[in-house]
C-alpha atoms as a PDB file:
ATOM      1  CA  UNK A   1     118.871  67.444 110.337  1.00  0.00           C
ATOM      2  CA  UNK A   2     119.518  70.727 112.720  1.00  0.00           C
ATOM      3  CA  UNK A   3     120.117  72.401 109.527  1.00  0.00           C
ATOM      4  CA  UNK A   4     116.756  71.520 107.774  1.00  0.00           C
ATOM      5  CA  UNK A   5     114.843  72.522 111.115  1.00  0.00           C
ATOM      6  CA  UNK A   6     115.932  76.142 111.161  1.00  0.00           C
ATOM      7  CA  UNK A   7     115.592  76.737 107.829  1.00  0.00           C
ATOM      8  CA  UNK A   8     111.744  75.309 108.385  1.00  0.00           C
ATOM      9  CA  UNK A   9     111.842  77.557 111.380  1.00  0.00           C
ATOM     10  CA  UNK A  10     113.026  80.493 109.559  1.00  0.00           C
ATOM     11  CA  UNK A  11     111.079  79.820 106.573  1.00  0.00           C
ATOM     12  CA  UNK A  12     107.585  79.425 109.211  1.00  0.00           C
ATOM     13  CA  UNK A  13     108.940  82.696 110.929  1.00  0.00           C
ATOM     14  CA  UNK A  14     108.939  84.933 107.657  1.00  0.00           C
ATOM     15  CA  UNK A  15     105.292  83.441 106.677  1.00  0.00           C
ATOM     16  CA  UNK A  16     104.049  84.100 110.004  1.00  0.00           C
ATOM     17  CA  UNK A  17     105.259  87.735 110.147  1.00  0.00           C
ATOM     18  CA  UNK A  18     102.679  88.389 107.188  1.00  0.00           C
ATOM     19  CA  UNK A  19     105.162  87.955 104.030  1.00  0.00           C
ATOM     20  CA  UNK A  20     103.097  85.722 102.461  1.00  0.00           C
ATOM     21  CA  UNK A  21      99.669  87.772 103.496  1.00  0.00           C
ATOM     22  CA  UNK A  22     100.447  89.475  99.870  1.00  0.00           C
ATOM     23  CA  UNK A  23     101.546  88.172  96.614  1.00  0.00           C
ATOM     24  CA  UNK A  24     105.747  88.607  97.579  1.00  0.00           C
ATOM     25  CA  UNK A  25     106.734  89.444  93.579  1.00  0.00           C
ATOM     26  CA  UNK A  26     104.173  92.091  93.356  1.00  0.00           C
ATOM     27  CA  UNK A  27     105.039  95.658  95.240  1.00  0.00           C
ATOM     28  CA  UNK A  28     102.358  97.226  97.393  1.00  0.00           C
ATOM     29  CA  UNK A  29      99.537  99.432  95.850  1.00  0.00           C
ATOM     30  CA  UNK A  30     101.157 102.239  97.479  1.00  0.00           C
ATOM     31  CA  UNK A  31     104.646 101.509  96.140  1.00  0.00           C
ATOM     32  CA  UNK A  32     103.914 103.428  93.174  1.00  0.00           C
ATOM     33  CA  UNK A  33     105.698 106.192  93.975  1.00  0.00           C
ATOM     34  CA  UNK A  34     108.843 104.535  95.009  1.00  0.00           C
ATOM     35  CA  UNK A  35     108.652 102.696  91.297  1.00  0.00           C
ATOM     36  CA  UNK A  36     108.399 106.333  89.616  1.00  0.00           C
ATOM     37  CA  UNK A  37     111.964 107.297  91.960  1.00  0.00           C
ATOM     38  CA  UNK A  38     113.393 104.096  91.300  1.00  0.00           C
ATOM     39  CA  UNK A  39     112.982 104.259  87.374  1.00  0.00           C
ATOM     40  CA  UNK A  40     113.472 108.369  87.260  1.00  0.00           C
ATOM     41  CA  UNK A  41     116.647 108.272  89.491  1.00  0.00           C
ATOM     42  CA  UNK A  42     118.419 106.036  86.994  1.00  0.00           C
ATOM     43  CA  UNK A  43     118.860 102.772  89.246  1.00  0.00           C
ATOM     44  CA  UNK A  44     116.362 100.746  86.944  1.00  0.00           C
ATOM     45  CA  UNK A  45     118.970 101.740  83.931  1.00  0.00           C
ATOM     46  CA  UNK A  46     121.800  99.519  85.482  1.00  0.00           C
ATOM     47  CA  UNK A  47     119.135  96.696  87.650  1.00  0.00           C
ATOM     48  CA  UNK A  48     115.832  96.783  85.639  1.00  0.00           C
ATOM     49  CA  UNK A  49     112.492  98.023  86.531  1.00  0.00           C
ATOM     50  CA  UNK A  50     112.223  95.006  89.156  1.00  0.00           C
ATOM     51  CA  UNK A  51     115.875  94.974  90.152  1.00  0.00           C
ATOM     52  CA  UNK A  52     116.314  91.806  89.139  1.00  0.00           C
ATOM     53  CA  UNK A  53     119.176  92.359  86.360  1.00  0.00           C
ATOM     54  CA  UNK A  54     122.318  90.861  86.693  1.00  0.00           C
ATOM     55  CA  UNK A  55     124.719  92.690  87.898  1.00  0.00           C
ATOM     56  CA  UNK A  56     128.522  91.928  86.157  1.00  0.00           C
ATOM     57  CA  UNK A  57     129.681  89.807  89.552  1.00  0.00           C
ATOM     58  CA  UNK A  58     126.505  87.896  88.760  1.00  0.00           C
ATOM     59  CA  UNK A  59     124.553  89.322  91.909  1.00  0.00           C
ATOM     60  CA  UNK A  60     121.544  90.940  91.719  1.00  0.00           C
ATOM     61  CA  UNK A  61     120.388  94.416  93.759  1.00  0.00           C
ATOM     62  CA  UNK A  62     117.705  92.382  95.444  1.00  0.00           C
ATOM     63  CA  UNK A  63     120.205  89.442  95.907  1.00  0.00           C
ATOM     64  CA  UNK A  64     122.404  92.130  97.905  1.00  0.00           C
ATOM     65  CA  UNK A  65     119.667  94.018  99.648  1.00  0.00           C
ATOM     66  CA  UNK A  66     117.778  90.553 100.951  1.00  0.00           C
ATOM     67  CA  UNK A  67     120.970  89.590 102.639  1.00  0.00           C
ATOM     68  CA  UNK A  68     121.918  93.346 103.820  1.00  0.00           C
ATOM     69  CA  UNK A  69     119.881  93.670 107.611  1.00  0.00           C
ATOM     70  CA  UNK A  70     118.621  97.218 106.996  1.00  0.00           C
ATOM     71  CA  UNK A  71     118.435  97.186 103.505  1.00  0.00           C
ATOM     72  CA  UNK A  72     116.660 100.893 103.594  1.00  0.00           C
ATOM     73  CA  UNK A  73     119.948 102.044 104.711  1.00  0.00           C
ATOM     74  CA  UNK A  74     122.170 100.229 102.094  1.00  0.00           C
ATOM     75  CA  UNK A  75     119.849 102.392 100.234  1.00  0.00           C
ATOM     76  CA  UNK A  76     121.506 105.452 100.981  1.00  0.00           C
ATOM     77  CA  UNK A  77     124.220 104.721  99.757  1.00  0.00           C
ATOM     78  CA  UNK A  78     122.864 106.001  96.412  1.00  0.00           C
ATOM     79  CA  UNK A  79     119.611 107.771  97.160  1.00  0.00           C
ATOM     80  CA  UNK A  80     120.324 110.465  99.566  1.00  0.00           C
ATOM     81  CA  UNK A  81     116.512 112.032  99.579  1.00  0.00           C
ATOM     82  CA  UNK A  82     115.346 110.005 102.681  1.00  0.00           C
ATOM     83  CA  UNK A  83     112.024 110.692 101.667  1.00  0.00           C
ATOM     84  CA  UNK A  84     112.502 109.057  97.922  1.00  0.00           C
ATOM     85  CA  UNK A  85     114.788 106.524  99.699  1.00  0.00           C
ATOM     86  CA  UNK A  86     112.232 105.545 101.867  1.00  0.00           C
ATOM     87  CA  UNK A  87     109.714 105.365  98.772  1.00  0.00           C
ATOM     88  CA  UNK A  88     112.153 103.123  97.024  1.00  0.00           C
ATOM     89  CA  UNK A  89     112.546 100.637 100.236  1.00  0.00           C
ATOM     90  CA  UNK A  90     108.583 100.759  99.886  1.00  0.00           C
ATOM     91  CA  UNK A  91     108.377  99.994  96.393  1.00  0.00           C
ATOM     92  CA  UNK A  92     111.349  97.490  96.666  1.00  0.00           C
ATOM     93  CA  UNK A  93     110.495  95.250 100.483  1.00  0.00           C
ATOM     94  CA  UNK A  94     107.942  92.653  99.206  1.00  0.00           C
ATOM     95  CA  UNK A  95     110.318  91.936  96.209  1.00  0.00           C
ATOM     96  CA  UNK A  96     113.236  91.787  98.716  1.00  0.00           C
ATOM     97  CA  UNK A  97     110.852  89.637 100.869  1.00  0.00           C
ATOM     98  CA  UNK A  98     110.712  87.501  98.240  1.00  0.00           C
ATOM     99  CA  UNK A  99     114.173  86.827  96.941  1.00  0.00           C
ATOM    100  CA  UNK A 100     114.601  85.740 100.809  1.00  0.00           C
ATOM    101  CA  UNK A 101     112.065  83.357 101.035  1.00  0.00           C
ATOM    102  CA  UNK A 102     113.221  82.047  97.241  1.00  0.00           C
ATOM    103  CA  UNK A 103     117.277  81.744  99.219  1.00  0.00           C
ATOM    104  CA  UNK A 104     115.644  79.936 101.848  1.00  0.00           C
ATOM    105  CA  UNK A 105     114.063  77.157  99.946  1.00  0.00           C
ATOM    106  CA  UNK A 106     117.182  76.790  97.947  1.00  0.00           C
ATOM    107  CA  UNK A 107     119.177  76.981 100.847  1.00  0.00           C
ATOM    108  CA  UNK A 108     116.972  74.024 102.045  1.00  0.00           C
ATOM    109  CA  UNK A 109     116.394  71.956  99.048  1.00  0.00           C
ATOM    110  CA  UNK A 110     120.573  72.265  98.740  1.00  0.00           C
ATOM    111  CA  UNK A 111     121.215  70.964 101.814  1.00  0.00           C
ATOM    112  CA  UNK A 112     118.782  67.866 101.442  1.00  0.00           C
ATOM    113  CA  UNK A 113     117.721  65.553 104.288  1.00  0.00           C
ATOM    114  CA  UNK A 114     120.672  63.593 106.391  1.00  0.00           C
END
């Protein structure tokens, strides 16, 4: 029962905050850019356009980087242009946004009522 609460909690929390103000799967108009750095600096070769693609321990980049805290900073890990990284994170946030709302409901579904 505690368990179903916060993730209701959690899940009112991130809809509150605005992440449902815009369509979560679809980047921001102004996301373009980060789309053209994300595709050009060879990341969408290895996790898609949409960084979706299964990676070969069956995670996905967004699956990582919606659990990581800062996940502009896991970022730089690869992109070192903080300006282009920053782009990415831009491009990359409402689809993040999304695979954590999409682990909450699962999360909550899983654990069922008791």
């Amino acid at each position: 029962m505690r368990r179903a609460l916060l993730f209701s909690a959690m899940a009112i929390l991130l809809l509150g905050s605005g992440a449902a103000s815009q369509n979560p799967a679809r980047p921001a108009p102004d996301a373009g850019e980060g789309k053209k750095v994300f595709a050009a600096a060879g990341c969408a070769k290895c996790h898609d356009a949409d960084a979706s693609k299964k990676l070969p321990d069956g995670t996905t980049l967004l699956a990582r980087l919606a659990k990581n805290k800062d996940p502009e900073a896991r970022l730089a890990t690869r992109l070192k242009n903080e300006q282009e990284r920053h782009q990415v994170f831009l491009y990359l946030q409402p689809l993040i946004e999304h695979e954590r709302l999409t682990e909450i409901r699962q999360g909550s579904v899983a654990s069922g009522p008791k």
